[in-house]
PDB file of N, CA and C in Angstrom:
ATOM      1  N   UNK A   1       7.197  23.745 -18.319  1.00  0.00           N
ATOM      2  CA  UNK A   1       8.620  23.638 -18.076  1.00  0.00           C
ATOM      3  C   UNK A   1       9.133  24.896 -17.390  1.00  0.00           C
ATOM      4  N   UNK A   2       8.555  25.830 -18.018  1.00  0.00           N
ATOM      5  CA  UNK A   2       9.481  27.152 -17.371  1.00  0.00           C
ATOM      6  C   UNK A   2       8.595  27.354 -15.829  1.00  0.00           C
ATOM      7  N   UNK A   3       7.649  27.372 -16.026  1.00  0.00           N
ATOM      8  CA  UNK A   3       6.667  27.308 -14.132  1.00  0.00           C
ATOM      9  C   UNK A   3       7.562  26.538 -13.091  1.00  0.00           C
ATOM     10  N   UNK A   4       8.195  25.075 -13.663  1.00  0.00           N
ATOM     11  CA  UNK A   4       8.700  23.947 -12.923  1.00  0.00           C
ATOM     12  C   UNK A   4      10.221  24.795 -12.336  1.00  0.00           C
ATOM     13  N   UNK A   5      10.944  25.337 -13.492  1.00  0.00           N
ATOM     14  CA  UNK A   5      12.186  26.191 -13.377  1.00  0.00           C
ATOM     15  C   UNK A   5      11.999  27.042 -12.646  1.00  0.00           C
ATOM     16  N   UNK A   6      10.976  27.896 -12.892  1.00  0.00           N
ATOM     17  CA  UNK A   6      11.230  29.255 -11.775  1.00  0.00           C
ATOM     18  C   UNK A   6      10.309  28.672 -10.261  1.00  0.00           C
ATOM     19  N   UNK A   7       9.877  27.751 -10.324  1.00  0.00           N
ATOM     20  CA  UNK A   7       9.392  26.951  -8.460  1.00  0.00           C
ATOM     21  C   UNK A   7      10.951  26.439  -7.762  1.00  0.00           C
ATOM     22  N   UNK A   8      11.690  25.957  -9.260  1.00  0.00           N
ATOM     23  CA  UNK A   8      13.204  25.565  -8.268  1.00  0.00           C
ATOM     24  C   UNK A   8      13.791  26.866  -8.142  1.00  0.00           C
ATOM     25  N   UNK A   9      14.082  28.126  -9.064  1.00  0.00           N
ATOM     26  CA  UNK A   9      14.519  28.610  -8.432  1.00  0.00           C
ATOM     27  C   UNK A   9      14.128  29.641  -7.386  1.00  0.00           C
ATOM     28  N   UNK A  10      12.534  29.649  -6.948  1.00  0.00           N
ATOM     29  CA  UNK A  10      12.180  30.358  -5.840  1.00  0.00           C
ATOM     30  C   UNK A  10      12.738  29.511  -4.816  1.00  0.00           C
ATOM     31  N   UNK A  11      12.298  28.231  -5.003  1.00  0.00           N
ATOM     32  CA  UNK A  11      13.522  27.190  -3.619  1.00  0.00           C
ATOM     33  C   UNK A  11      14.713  27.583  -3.644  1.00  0.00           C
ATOM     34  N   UNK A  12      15.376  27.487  -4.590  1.00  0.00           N
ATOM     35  CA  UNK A  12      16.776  27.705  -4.405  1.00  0.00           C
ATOM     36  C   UNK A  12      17.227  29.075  -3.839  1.00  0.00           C
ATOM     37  N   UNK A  13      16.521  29.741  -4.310  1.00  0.00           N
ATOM     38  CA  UNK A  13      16.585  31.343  -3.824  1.00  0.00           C
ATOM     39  C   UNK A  13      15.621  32.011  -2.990  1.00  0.00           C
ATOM     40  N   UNK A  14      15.198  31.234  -1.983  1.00  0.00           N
ATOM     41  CA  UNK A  14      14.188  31.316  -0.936  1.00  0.00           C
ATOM     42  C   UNK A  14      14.577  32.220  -0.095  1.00  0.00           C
ATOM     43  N   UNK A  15      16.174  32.480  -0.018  1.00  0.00           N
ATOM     44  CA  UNK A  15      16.050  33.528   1.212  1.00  0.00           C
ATOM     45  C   UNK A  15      16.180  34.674   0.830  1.00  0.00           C
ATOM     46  N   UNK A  16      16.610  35.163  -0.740  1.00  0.00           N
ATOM     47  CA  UNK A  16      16.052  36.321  -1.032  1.00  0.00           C
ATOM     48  C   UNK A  16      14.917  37.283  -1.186  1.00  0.00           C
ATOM     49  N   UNK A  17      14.706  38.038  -0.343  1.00  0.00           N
ATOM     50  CA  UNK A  17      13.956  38.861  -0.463  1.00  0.00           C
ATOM     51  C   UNK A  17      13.022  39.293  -1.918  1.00  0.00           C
ATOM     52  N   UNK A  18      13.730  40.279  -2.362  1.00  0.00           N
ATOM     53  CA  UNK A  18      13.428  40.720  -3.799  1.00  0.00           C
ATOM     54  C   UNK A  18      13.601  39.808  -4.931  1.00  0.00           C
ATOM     55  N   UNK A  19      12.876  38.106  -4.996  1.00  0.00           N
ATOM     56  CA  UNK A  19      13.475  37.451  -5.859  1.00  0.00           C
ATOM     57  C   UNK A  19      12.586  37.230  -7.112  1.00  0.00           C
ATOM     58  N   UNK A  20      11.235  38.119  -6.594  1.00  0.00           N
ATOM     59  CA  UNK A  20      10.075  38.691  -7.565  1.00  0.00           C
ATOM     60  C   UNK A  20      10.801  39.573  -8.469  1.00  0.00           C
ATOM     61  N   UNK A  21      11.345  39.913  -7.862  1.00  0.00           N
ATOM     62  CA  UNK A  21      11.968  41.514  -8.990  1.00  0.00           C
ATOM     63  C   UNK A  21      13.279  40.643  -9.743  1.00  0.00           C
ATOM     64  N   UNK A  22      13.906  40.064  -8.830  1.00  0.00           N
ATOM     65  CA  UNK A  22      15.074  39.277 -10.026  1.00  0.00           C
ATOM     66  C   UNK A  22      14.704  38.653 -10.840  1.00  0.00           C
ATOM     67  N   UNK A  23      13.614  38.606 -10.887  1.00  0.00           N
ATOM     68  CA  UNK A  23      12.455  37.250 -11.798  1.00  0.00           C
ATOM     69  C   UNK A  23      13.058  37.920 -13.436  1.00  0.00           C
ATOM     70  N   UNK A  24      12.511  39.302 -13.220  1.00  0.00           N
ATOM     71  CA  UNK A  24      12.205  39.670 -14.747  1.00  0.00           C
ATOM     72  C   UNK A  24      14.073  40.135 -15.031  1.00  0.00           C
ATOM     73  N   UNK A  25      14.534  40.367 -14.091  1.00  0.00           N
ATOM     74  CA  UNK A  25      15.587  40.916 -14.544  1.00  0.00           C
ATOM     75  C   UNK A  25      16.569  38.901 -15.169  1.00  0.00           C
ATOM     76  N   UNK A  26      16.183  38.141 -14.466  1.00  0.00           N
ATOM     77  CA  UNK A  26      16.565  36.608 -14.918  1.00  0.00           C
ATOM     78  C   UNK A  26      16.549  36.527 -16.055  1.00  0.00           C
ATOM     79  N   UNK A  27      15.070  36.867 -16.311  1.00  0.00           N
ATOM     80  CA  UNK A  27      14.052  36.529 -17.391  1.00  0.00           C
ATOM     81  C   UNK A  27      14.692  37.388 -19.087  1.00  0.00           C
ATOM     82  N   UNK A  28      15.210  39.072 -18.200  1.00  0.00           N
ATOM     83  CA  UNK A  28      16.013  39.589 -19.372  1.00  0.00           C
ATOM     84  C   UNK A  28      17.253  38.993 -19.936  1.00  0.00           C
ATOM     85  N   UNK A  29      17.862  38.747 -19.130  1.00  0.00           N
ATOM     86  CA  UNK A  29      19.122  38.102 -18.899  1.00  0.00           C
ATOM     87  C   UNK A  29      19.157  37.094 -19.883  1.00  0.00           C
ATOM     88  N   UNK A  30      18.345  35.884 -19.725  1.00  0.00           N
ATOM     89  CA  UNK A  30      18.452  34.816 -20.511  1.00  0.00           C
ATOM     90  C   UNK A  30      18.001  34.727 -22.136  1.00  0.00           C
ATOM     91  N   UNK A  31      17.118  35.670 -21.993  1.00  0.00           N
ATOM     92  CA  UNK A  31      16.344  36.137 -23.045  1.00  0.00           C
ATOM     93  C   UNK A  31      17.165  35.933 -24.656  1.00  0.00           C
ATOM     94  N   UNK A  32      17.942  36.298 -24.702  1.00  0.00           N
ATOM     95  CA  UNK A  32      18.834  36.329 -25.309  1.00  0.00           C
ATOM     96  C   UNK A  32      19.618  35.218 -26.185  1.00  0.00           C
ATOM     97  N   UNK A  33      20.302  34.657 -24.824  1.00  0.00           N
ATOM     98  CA  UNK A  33      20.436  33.086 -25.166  1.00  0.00           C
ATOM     99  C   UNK A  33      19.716  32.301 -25.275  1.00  0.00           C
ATOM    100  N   UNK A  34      18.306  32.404 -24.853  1.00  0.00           N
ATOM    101  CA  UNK A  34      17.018  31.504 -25.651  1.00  0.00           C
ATOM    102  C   UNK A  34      16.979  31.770 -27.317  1.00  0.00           C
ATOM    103  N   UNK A  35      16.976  32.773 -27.216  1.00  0.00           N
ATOM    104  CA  UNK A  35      16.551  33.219 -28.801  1.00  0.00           C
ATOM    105  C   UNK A  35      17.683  33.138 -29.799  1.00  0.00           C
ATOM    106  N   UNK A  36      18.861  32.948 -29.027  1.00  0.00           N
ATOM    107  CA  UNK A  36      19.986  32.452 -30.290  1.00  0.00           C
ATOM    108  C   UNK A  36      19.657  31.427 -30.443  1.00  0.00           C
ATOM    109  N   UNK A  37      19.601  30.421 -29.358  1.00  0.00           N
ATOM    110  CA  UNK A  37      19.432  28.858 -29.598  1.00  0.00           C
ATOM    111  C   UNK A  37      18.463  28.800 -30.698  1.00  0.00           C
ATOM    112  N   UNK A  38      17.367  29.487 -30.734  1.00  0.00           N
ATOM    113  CA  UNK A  38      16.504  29.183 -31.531  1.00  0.00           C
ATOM    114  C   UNK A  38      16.821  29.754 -33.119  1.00  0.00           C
ATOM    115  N   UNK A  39      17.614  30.495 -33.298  1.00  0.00           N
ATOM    116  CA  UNK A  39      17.779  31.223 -34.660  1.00  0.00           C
ATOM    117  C   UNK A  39      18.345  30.155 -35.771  1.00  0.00           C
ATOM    118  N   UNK A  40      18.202  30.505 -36.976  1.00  0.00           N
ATOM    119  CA  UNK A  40      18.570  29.000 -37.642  1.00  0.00           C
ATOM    120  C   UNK A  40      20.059  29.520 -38.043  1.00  0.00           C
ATOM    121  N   UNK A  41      21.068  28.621 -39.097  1.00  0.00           N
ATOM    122  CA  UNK A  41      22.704  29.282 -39.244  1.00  0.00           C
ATOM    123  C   UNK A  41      22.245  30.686 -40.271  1.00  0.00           C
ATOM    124  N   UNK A  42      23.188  31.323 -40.642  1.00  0.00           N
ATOM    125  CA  UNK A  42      23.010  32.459 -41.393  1.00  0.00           C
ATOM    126  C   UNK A  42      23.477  31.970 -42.981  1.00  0.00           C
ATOM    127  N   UNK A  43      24.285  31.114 -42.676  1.00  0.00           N
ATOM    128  CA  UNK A  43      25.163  30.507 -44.237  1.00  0.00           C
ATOM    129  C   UNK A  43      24.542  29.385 -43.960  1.00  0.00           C
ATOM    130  N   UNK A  44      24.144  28.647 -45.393  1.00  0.00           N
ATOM    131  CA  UNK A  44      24.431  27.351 -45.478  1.00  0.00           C
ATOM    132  C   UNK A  44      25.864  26.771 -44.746  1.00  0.00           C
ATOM    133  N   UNK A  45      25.350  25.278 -44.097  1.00  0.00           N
ATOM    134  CA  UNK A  45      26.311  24.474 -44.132  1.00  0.00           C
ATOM    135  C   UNK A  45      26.921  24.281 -45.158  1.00  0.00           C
ATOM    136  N   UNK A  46      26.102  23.497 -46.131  1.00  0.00           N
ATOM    137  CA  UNK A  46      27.040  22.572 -47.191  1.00  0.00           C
ATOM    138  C   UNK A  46      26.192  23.276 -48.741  1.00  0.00           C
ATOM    139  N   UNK A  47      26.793  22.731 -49.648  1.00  0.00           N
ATOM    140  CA  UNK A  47      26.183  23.224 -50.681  1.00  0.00           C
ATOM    141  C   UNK A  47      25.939  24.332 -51.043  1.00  0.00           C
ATOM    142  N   UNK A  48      25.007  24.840 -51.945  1.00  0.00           N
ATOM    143  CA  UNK A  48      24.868  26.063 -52.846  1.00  0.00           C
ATOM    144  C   UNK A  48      24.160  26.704 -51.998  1.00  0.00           C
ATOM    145  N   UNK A  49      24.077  27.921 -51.768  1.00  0.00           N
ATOM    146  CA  UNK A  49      22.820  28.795 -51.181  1.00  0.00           C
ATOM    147  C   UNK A  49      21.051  28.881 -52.117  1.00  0.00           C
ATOM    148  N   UNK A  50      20.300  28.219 -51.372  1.00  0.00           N
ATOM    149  CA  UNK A  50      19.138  28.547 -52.215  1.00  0.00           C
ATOM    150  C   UNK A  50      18.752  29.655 -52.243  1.00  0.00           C
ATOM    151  N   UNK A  51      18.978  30.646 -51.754  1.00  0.00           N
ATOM    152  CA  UNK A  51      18.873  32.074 -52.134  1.00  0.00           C
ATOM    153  C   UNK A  51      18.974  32.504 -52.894  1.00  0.00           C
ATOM    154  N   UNK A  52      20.678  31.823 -53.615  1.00  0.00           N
ATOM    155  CA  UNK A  52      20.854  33.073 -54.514  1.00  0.00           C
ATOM    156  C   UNK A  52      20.844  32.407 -55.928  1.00  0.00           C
ATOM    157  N   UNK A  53      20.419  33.500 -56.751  1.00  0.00           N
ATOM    158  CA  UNK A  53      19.468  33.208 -58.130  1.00  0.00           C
ATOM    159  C   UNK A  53      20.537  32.889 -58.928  1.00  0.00           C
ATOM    160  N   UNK A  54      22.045  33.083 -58.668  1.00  0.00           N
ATOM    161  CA  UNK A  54      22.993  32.733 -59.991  1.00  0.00           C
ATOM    162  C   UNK A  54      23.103  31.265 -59.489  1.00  0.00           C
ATOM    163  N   UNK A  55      22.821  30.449 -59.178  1.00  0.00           N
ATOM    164  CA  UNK A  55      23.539  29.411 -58.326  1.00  0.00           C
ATOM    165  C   UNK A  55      23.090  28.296 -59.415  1.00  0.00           C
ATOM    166  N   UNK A  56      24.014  27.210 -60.014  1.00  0.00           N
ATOM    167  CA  UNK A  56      23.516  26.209 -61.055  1.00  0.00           C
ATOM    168  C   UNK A  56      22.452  25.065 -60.544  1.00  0.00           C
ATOM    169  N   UNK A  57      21.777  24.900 -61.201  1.00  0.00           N
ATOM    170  CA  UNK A  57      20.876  23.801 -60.806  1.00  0.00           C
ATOM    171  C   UNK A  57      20.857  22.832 -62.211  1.00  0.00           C
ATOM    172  N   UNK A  58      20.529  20.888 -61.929  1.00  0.00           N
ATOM    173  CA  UNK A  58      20.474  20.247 -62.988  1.00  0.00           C
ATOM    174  C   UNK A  58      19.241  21.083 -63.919  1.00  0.00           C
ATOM    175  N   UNK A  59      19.472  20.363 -65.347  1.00  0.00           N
ATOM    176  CA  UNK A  59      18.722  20.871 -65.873  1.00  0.00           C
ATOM    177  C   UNK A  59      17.345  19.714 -65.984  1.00  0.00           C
ATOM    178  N   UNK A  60      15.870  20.578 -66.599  1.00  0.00           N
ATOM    179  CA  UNK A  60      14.984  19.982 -66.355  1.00  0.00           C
ATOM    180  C   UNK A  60      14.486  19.514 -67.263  1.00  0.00           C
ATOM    181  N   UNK A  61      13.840  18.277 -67.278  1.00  0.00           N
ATOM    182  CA  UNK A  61      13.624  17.351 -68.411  1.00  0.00           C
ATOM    183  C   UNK A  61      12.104  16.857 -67.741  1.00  0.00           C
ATOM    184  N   UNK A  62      11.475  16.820 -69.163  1.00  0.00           N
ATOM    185  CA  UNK A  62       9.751  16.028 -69.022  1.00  0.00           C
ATOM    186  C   UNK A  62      10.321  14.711 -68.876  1.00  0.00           C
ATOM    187  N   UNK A  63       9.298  13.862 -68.199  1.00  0.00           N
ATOM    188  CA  UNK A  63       9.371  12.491 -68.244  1.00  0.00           C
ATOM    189  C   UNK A  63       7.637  12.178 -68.418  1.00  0.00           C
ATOM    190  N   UNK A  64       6.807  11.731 -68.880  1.00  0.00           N
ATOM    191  CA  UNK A  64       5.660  11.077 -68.979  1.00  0.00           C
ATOM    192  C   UNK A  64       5.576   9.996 -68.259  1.00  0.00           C
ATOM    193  N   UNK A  65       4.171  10.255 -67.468  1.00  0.00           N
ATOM    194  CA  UNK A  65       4.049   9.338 -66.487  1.00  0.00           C
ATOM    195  C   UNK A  65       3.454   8.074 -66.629  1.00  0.00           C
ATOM    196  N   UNK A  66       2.810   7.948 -67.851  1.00  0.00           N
ATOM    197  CA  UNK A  66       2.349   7.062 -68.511  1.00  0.00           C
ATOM    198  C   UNK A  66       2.645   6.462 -69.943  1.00  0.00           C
ATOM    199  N   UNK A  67       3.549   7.267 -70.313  1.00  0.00           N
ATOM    200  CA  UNK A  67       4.215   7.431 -71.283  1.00  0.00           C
ATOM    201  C   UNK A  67       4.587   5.370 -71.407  1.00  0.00           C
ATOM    202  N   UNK A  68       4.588   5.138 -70.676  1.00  0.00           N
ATOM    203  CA  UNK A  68       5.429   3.311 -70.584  1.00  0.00           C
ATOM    204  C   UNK A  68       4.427   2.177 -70.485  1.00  0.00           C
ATOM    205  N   UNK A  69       2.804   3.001 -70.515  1.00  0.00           N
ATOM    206  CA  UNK A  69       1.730   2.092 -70.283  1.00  0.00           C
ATOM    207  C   UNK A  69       1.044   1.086 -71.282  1.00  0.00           C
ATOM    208  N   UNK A  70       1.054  -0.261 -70.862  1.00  0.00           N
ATOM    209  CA  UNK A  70       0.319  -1.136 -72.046  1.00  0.00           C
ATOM    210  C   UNK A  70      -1.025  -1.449 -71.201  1.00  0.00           C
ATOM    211  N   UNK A  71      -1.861  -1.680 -71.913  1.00  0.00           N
ATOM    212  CA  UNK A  71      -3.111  -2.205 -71.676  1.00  0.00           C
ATOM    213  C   UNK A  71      -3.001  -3.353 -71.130  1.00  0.00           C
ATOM    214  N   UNK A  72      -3.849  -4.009 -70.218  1.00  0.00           N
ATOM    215  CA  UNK A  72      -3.777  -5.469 -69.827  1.00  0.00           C
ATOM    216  C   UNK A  72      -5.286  -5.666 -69.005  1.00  0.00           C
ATOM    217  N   UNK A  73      -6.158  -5.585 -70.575  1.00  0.00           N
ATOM    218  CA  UNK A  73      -7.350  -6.135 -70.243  1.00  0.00           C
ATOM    219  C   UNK A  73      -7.441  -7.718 -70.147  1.00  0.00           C
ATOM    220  N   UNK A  74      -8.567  -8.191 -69.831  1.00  0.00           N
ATOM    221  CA  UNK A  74      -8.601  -9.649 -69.565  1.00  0.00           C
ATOM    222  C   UNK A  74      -8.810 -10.238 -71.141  1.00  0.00           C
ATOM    223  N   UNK A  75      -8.060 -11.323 -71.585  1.00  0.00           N
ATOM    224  CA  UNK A  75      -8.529 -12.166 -72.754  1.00  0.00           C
ATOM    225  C   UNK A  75      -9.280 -13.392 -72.478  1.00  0.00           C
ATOM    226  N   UNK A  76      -9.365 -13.817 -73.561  1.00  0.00           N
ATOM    227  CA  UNK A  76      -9.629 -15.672 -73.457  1.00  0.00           C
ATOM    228  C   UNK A  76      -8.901 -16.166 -73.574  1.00  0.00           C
ATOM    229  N   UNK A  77      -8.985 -17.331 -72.498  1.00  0.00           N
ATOM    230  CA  UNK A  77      -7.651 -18.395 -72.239  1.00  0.00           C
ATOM    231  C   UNK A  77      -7.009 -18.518 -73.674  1.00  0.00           C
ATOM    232  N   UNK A  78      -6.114 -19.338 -74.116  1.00  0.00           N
ATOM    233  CA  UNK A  78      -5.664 -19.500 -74.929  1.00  0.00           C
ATOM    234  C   UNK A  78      -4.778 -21.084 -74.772  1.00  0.00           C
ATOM    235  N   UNK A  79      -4.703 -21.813 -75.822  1.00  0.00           N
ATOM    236  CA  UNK A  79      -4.307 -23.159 -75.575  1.00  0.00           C
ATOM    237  C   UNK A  79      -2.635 -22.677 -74.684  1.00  0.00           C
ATOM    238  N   UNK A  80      -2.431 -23.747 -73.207  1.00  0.00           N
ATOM    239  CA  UNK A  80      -1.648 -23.854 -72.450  1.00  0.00           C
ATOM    240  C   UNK A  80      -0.552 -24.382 -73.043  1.00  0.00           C
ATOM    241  N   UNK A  81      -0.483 -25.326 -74.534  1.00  0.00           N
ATOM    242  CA  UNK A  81       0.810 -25.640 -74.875  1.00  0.00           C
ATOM    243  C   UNK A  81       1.188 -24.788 -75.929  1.00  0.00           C
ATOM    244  N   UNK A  82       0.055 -23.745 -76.052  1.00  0.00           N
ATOM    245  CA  UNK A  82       0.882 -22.987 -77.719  1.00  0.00           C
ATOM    246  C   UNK A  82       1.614 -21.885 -76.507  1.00  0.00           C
ATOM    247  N   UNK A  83       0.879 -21.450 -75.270  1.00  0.00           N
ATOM    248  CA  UNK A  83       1.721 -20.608 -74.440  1.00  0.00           C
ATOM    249  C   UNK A  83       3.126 -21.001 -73.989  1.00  0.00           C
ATOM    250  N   UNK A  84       3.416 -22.195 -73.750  1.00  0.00           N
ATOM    251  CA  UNK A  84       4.417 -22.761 -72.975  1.00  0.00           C
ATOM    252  C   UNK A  84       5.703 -23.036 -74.561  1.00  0.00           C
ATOM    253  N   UNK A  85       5.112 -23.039 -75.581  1.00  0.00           N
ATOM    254  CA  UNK A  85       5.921 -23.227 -77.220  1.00  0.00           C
ATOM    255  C   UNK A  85       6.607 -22.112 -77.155  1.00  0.00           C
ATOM    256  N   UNK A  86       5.971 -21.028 -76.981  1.00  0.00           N
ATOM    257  CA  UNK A  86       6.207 -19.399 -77.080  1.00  0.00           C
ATOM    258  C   UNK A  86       7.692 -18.686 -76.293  1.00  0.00           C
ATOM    259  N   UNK A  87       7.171 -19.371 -75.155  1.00  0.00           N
ATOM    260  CA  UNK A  87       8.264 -18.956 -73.657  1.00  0.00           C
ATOM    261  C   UNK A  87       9.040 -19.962 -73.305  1.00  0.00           C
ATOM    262  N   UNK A  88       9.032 -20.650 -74.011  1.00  0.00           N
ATOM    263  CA  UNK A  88      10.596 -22.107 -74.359  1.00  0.00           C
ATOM    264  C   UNK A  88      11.794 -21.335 -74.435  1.00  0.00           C
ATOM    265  N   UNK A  89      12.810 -21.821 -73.939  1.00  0.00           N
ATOM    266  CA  UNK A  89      13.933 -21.748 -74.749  1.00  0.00           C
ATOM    267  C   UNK A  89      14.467 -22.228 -75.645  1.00  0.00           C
ATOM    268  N   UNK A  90      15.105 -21.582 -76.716  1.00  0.00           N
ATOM    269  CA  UNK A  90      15.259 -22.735 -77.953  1.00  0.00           C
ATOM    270  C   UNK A  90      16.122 -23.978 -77.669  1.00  0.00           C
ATOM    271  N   UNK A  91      16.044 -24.777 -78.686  1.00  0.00           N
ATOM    272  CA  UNK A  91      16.412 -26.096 -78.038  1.00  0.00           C
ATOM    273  C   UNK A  91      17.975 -26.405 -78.611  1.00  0.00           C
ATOM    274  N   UNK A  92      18.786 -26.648 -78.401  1.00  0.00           N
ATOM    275  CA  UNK A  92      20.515 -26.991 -78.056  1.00  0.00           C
ATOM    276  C   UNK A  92      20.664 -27.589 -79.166  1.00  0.00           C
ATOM    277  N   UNK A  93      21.560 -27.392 -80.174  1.00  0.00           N
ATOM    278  CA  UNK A  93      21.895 -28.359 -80.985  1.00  0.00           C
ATOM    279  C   UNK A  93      23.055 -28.815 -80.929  1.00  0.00           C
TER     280      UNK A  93
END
């Protein structure tokens, strides 16, 4: 990108003489405003600063990750109408 930039501006600035030497003095010039663009903000936008150590954070709680686990090895079938008795809804009186 920057090779492509400084070929336009040797075109553009073709009839200067010394435009080798304006090169670096360009090159100081911009220098600058490259490297702000690139700097990140100094403050947070929004929110708390993660920096600084007084700043509240939620508090922290265990949760177990398995803590909720049942087994579900394979059984033997089991009669299809004592299953279907089970998971009925009761019946309306």
């Amino acid at each position: 990108m920057s090779a492509q930039l400084w070929m336009r501006c040797a075109q553009f600035l073709g009839h200067c003489a010394g435009f080798t030497r304006c090169r670096a003095v360009i090159a100081c010039a911009l220098l600058p405003v490259i490297a702000q663009g690139c700097a990140g903000p100094s403050v947070p936008i929004g929110g708390l600063n993660p920096a600084d150590p007084g700043a509240q954070a939620p508090a922290v709680q265990y949760r177990s990750t398995v803590g909720h686990y049942s087994r579900q090895r394979p059984v033997e079938p089991s009669d299809w109408r004592e299953q279907n008795e089970r998971v009925a809804p009761a019946p309306r009186n």
